[in-house]
PDB file of N, CA and C in Angstrom:
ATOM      1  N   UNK A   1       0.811  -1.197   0.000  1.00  0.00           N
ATOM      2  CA  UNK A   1       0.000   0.000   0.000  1.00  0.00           C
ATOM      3  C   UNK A   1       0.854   1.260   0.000  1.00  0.00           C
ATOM      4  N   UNK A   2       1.549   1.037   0.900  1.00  0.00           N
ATOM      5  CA  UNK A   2       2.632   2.784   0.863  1.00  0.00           C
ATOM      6  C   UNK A   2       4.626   1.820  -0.073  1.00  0.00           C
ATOM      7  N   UNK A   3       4.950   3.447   0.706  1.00  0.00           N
ATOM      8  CA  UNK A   3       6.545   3.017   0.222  1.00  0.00           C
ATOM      9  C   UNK A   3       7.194   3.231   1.685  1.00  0.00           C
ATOM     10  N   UNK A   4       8.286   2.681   1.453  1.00  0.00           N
ATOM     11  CA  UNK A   4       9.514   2.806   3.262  1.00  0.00           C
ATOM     12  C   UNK A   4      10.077   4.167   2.511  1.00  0.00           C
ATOM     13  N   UNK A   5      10.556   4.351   3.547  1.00  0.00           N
ATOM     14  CA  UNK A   5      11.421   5.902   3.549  1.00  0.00           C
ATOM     15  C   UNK A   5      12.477   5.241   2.515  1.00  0.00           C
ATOM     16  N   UNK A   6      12.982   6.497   1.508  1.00  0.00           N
ATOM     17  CA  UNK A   6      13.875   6.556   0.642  1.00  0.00           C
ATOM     18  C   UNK A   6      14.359   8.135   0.036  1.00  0.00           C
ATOM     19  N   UNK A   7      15.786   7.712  -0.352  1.00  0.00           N
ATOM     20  CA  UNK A   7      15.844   9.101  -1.734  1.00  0.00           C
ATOM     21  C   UNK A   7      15.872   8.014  -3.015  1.00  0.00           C
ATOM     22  N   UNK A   8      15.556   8.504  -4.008  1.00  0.00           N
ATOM     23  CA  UNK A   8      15.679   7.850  -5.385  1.00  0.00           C
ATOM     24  C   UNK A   8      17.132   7.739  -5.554  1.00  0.00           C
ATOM     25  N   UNK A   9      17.488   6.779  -6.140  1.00  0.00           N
ATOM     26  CA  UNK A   9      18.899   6.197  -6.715  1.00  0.00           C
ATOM     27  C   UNK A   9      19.855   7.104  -7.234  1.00  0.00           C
ATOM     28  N   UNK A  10      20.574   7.232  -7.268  1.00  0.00           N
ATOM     29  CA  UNK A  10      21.782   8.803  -7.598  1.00  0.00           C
ATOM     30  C   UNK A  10      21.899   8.112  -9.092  1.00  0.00           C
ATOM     31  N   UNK A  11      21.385   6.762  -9.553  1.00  0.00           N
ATOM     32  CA  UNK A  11      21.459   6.620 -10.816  1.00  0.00           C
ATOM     33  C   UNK A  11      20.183   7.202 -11.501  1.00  0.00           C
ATOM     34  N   UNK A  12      19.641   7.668 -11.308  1.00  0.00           N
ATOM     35  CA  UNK A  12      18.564   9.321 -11.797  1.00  0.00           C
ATOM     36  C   UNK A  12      19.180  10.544 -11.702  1.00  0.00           C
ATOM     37  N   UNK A  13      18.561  11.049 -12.702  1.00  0.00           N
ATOM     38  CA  UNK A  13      18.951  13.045 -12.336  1.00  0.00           C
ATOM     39  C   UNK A  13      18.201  13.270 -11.637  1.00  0.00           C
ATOM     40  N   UNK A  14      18.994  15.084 -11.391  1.00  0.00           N
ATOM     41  CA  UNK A  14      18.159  15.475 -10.331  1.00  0.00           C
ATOM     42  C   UNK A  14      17.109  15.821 -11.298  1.00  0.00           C
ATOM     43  N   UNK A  15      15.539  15.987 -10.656  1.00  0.00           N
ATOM     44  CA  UNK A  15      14.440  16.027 -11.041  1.00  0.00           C
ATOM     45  C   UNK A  15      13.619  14.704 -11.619  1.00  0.00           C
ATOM     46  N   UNK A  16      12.748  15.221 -10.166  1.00  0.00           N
ATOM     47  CA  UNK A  16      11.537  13.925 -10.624  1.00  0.00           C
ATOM     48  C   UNK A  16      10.431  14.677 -10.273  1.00  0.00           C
ATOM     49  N   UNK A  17       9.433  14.174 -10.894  1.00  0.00           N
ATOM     50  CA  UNK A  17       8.244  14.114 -10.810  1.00  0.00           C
ATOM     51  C   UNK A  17       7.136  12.958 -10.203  1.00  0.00           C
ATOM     52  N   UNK A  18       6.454  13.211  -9.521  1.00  0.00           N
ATOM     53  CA  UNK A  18       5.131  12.035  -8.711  1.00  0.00           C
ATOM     54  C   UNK A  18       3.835  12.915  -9.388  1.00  0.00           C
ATOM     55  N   UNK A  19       3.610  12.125 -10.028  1.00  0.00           N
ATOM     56  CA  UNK A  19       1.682  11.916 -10.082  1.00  0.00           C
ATOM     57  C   UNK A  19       1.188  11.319  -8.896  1.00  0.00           C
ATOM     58  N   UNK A  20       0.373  11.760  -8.323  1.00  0.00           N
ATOM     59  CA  UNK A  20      -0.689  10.891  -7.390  1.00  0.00           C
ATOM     60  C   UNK A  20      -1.811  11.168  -7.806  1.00  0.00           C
ATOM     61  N   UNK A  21      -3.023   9.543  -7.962  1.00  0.00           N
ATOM     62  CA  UNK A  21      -4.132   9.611  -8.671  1.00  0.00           C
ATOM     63  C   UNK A  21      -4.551   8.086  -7.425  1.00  0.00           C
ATOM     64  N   UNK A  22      -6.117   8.236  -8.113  1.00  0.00           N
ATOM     65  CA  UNK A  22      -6.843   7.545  -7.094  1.00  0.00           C
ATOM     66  C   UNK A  22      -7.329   7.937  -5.454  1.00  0.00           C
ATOM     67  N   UNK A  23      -6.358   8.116  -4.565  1.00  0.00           N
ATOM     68  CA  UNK A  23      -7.151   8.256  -3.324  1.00  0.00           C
ATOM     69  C   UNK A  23      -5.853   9.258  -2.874  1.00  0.00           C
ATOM     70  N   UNK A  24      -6.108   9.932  -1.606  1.00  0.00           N
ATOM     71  CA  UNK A  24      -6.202  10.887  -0.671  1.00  0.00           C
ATOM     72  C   UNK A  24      -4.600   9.920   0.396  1.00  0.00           C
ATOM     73  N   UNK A  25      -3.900  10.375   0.704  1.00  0.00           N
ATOM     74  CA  UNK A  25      -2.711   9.782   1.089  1.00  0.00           C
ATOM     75  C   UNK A  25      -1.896  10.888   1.939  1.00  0.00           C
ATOM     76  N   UNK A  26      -0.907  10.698   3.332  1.00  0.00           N
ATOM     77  CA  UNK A  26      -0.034  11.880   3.549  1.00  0.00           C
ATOM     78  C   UNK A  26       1.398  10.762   3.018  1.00  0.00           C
ATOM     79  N   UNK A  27       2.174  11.646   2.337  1.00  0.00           N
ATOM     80  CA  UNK A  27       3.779  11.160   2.286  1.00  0.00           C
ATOM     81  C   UNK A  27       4.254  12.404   3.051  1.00  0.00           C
ATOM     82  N   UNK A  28       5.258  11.498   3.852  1.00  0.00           N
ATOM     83  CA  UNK A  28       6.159  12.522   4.800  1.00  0.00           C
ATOM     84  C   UNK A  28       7.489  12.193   4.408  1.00  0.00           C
ATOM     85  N   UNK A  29       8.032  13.366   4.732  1.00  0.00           N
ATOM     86  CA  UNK A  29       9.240  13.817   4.060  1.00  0.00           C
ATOM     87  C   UNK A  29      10.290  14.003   5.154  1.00  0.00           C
ATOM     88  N   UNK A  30      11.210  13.331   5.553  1.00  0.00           N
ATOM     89  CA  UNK A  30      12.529  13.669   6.547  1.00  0.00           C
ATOM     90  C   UNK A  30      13.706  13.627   6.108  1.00  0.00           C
ATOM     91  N   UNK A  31      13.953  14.930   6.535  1.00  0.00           N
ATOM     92  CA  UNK A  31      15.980  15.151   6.154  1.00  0.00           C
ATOM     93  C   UNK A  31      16.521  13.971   6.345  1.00  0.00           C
ATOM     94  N   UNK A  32      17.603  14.152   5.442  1.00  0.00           N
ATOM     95  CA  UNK A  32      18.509  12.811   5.608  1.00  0.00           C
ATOM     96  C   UNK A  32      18.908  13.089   6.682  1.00  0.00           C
ATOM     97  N   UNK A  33      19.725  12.365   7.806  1.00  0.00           N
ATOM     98  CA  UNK A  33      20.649  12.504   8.801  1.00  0.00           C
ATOM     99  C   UNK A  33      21.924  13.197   8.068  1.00  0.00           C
ATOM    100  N   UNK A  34      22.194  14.136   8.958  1.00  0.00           N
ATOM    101  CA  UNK A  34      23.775  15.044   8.796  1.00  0.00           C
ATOM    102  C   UNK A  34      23.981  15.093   9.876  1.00  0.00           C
ATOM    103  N   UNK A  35      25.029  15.853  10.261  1.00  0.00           N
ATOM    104  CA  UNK A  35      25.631  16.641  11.799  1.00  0.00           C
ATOM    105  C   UNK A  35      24.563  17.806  11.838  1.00  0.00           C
ATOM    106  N   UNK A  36      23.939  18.390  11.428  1.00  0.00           N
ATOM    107  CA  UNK A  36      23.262  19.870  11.261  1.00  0.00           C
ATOM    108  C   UNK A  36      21.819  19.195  11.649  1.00  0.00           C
ATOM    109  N   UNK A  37      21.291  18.236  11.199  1.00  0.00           N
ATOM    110  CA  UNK A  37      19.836  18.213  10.852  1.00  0.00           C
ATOM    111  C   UNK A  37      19.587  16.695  12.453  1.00  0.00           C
ATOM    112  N   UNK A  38      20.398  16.854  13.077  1.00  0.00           N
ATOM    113  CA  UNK A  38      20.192  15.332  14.024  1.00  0.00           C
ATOM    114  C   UNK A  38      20.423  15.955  15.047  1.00  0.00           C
ATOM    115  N   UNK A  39      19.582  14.934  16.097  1.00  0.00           N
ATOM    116  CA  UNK A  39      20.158  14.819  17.219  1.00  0.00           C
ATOM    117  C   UNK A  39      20.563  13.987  18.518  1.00  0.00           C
ATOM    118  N   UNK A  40      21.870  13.438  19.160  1.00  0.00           N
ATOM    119  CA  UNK A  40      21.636  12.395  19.736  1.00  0.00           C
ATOM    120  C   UNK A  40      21.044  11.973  20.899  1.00  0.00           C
ATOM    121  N   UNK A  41      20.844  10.624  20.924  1.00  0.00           N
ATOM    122  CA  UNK A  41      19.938  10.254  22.306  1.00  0.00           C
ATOM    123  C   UNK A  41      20.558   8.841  22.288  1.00  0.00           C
ATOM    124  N   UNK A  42      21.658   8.994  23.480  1.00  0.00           N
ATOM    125  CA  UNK A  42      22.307   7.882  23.822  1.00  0.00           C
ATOM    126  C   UNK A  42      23.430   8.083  22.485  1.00  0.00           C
ATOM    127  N   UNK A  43      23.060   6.617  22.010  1.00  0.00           N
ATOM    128  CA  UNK A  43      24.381   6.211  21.030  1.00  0.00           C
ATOM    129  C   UNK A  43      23.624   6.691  19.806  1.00  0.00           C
ATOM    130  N   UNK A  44      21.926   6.623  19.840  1.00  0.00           N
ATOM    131  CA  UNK A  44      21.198   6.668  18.523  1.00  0.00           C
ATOM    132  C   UNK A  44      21.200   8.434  17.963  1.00  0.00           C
ATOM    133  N   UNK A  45      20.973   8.484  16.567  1.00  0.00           N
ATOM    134  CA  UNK A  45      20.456   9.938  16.014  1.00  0.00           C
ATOM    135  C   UNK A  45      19.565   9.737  15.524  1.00  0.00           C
ATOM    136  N   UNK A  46      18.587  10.855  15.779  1.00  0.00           N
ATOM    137  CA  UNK A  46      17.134  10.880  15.478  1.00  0.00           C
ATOM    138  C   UNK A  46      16.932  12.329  14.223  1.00  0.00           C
ATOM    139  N   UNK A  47      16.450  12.411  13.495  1.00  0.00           N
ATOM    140  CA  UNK A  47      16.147  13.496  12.431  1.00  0.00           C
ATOM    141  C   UNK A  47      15.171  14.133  13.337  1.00  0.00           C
ATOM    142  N   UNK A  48      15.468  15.743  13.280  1.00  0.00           N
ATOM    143  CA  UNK A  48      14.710  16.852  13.697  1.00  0.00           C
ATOM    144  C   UNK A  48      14.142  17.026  12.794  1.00  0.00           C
ATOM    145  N   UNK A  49      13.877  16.828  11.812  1.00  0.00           N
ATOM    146  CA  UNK A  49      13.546  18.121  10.504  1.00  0.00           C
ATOM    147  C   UNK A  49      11.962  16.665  10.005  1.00  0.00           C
ATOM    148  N   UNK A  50      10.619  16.863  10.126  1.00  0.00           N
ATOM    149  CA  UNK A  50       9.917  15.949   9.184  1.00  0.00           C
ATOM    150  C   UNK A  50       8.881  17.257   8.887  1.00  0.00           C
ATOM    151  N   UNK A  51       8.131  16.737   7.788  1.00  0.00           N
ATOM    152  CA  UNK A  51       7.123  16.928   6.771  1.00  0.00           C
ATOM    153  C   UNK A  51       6.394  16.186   6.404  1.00  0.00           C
ATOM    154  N   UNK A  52       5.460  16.676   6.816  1.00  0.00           N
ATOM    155  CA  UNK A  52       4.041  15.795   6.230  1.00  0.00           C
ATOM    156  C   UNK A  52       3.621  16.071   4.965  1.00  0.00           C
ATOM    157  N   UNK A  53       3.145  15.904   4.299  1.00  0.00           N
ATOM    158  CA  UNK A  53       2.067  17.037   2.693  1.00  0.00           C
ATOM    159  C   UNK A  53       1.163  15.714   2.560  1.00  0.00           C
ATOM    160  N   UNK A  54       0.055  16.504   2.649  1.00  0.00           N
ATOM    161  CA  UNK A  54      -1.043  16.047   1.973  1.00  0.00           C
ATOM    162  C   UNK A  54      -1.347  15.593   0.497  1.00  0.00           C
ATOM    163  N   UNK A  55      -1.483  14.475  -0.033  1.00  0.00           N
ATOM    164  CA  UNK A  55      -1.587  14.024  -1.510  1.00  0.00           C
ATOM    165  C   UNK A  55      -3.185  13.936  -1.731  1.00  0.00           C
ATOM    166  N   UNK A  56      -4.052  14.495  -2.911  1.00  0.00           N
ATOM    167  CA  UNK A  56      -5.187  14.127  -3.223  1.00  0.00           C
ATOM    168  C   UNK A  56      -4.716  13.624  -4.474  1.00  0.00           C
ATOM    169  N   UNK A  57      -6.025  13.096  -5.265  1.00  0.00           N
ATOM    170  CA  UNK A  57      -6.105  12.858  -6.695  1.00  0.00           C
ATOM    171  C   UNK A  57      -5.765  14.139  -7.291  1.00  0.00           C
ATOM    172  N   UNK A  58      -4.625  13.694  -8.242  1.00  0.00           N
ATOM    173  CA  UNK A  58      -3.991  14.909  -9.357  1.00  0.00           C
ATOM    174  C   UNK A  58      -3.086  15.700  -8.466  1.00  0.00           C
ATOM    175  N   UNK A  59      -2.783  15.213  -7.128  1.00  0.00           N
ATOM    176  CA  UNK A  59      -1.655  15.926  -7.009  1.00  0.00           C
ATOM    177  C   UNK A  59      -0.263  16.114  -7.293  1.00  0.00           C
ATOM    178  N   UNK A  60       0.760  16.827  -7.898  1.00  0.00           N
ATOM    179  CA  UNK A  60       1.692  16.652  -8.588  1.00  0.00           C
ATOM    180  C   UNK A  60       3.004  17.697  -7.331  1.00  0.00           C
ATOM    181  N   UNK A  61       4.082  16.288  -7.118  1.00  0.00           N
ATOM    182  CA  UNK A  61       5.138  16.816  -6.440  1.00  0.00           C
ATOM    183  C   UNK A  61       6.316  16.669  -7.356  1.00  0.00           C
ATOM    184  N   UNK A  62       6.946  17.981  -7.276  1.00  0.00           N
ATOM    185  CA  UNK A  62       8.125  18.291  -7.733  1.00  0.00           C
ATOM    186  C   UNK A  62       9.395  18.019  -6.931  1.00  0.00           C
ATOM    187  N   UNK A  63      10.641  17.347  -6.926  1.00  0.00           N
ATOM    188  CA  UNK A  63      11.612  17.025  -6.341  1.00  0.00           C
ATOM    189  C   UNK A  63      13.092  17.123  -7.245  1.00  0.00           C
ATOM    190  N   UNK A  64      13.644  18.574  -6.814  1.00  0.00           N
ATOM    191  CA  UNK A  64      15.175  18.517  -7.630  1.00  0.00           C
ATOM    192  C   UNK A  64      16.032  19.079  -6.484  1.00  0.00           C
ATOM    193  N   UNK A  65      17.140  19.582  -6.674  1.00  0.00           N
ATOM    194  CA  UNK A  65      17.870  19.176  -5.824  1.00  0.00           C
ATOM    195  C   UNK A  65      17.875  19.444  -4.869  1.00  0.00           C
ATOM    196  N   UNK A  66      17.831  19.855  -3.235  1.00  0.00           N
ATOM    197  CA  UNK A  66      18.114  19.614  -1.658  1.00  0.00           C
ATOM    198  C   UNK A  66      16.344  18.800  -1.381  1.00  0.00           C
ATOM    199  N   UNK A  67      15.365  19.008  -2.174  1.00  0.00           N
ATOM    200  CA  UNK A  67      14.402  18.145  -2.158  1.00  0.00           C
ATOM    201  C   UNK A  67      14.317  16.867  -2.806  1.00  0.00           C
ATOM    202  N   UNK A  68      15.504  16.528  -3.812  1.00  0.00           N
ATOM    203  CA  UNK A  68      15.642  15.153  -4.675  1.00  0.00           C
ATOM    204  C   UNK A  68      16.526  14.596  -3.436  1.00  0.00           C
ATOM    205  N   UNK A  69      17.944  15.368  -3.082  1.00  0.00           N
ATOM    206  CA  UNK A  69      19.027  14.628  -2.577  1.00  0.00           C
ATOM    207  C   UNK A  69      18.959  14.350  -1.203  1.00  0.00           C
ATOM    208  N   UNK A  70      18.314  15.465  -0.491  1.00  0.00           N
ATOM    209  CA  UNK A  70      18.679  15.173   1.195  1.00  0.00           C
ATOM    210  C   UNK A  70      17.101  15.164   2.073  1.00  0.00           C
ATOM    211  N   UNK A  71      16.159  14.835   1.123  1.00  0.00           N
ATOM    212  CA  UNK A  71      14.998  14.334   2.038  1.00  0.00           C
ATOM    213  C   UNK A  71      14.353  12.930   1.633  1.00  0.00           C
ATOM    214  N   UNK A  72      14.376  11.667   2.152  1.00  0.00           N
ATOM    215  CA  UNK A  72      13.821  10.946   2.491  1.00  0.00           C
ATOM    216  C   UNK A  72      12.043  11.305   2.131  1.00  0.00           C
ATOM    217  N   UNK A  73      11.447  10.494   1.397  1.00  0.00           N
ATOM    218  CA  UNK A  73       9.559   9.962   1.528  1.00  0.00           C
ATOM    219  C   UNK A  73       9.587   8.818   1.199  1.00  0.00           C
ATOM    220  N   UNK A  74       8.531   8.979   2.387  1.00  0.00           N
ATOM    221  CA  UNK A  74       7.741   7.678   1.964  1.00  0.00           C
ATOM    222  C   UNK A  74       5.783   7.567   2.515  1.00  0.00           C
ATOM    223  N   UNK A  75       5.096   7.193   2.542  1.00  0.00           N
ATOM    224  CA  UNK A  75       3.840   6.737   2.651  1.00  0.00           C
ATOM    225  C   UNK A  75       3.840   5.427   3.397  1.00  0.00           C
ATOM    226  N   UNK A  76       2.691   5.657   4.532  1.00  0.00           N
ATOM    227  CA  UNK A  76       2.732   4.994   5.740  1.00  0.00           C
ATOM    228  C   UNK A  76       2.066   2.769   5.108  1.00  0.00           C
ATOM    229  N   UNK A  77       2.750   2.547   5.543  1.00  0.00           N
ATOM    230  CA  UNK A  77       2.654   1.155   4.748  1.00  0.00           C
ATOM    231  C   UNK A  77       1.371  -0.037   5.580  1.00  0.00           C
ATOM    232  N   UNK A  78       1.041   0.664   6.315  1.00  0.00           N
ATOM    233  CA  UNK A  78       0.186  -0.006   6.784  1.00  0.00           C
ATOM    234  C   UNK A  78      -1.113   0.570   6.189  1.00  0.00           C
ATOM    235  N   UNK A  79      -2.601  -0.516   6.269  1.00  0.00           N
ATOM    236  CA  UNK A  79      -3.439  -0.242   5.646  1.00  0.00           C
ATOM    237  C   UNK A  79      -4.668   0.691   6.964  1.00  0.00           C
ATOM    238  N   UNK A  80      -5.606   1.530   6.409  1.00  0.00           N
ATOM    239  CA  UNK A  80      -6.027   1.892   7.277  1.00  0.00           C
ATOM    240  C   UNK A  80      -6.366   3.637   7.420  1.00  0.00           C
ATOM    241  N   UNK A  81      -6.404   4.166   8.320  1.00  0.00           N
ATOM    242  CA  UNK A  81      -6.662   5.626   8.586  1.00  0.00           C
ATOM    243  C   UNK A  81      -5.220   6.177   8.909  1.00  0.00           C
ATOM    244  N   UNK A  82      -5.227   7.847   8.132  1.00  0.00           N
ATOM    245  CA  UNK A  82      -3.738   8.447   8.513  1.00  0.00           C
ATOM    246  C   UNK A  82      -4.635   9.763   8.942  1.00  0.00           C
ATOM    247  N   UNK A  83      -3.902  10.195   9.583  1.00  0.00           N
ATOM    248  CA  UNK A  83      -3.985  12.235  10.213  1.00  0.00           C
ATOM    249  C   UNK A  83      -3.832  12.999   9.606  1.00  0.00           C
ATOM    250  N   UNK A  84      -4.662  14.289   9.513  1.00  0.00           N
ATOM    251  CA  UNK A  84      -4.268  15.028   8.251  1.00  0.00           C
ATOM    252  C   UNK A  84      -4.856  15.994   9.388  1.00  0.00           C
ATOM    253  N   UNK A  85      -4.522  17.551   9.652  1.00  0.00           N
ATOM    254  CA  UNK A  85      -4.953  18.105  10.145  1.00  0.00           C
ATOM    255  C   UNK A  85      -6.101  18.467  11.113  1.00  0.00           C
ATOM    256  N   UNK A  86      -5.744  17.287  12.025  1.00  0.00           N
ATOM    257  CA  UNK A  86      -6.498  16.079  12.831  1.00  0.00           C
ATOM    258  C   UNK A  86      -8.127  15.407  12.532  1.00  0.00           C
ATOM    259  N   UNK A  87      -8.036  15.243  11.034  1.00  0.00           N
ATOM    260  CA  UNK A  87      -8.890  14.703  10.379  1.00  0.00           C
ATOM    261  C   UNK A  87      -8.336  13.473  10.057  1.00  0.00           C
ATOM    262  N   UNK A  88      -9.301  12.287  10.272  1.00  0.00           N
ATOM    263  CA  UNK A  88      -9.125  10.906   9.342  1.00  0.00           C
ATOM    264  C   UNK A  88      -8.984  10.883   8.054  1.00  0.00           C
ATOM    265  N   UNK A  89      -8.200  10.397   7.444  1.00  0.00           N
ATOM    266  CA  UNK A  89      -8.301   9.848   6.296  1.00  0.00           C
ATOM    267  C   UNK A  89      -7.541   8.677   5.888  1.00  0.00           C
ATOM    268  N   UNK A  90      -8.673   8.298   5.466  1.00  0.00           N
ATOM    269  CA  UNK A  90      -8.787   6.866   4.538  1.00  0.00           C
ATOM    270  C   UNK A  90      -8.033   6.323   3.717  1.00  0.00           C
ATOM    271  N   UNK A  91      -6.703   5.642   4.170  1.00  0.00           N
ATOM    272  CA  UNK A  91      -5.778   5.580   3.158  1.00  0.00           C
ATOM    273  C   UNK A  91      -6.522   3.990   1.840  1.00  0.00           C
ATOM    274  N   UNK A  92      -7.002   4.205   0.780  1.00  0.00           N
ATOM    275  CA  UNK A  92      -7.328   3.100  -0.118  1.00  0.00           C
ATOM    276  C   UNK A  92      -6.290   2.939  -1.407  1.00  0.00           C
ATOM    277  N   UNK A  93      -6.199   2.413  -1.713  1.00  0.00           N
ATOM    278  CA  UNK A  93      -5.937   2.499  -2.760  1.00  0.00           C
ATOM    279  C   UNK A  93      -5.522   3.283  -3.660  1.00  0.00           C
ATOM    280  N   UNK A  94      -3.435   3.249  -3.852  1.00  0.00           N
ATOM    281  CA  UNK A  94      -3.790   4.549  -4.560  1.00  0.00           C
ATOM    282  C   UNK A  94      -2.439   3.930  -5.876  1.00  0.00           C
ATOM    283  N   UNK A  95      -2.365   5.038  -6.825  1.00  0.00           N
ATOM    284  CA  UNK A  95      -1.750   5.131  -8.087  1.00  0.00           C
ATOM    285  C   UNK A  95      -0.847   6.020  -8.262  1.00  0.00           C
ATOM    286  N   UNK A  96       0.270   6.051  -8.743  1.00  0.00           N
ATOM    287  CA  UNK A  96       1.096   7.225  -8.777  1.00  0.00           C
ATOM    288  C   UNK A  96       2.115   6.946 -10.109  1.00  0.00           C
ATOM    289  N   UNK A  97       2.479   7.722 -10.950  1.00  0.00           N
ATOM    290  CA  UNK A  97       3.128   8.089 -11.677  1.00  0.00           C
ATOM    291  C   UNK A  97       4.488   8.870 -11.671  1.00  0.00           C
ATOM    292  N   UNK A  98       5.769   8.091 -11.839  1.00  0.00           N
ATOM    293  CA  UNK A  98       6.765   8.684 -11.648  1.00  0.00           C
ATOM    294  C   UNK A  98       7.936   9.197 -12.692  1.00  0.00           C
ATOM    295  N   UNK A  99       8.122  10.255 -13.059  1.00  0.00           N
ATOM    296  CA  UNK A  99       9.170  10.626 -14.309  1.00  0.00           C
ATOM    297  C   UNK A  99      10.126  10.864 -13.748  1.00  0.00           C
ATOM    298  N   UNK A 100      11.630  10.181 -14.080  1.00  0.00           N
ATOM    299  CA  UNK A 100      12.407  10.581 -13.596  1.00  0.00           C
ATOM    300  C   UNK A 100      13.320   9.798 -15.023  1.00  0.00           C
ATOM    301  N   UNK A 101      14.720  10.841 -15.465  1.00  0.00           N
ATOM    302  CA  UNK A 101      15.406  10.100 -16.301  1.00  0.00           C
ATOM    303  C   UNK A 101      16.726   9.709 -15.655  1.00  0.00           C
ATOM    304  N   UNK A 102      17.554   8.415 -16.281  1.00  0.00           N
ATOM    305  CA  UNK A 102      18.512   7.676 -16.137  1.00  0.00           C
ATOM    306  C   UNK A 102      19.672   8.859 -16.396  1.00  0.00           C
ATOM    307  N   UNK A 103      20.772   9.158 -15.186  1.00  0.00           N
ATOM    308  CA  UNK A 103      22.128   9.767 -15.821  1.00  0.00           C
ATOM    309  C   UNK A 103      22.440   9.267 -16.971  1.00  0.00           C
ATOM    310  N   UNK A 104      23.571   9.703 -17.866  1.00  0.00           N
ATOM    311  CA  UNK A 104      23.672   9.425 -19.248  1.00  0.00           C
ATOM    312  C   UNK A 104      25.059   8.334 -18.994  1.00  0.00           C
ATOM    313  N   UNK A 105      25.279   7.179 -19.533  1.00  0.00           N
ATOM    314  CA  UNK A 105      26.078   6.347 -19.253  1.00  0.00           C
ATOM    315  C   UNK A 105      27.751   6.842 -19.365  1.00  0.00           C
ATOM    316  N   UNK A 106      28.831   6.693 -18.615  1.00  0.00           N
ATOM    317  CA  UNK A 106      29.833   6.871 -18.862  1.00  0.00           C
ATOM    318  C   UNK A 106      31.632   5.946 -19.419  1.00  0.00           C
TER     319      UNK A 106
END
């Protein structure tokens, strides 16, 4: 149903594009871990920095560079209800469309 946290493959350019179609979804967005953007607890580092955004049908996210390279999304993978501005919503079923092109071979 969702995706795990990721950045897209450094074997893409920067710039991608997401279609989202079908249903109503939040993908959240967290800085990669750096020295700047963390903080520790114990031995572990935890990311300060998250983002939520709201996805409907036809929503279109843009991602190039400090938004392609150093933030992490993903969509909550379990099936069920997510929070949206402390409203339910219904995560069902959804569709998404992704453009992104291959670096040029070397």
């Amino acid at each position: 149903m969702g995706i795990c946290a990721h950045v897209d493959l450094m074997r893409f350019e920067d710039g991608i594009a997401i279609v989202s179609l079908e249903s109503s979804c939040v993908m959240h967005f967290t800085r990669v871990e750096t020295e700047a953007s963390s903080i520790e607890i114990g031995e572990k580092k935890e990311s300060v920095l998250k983002t939520p955004i709201l996805l409907t049908p036809g929503s279109l996210i843009l991602m190039f560079g400090e938004a392609r390279y150093l933030w992490k999304h993903e969509i909550n993978r379990n099936a069920g209800f997510q929070m949206w501005g402390g409203q339910e919503i219904h995560q069902q079923k959804r569709t998404s469309v992704t453009l992104r092109r291959l670096c040029p071979s070397e």
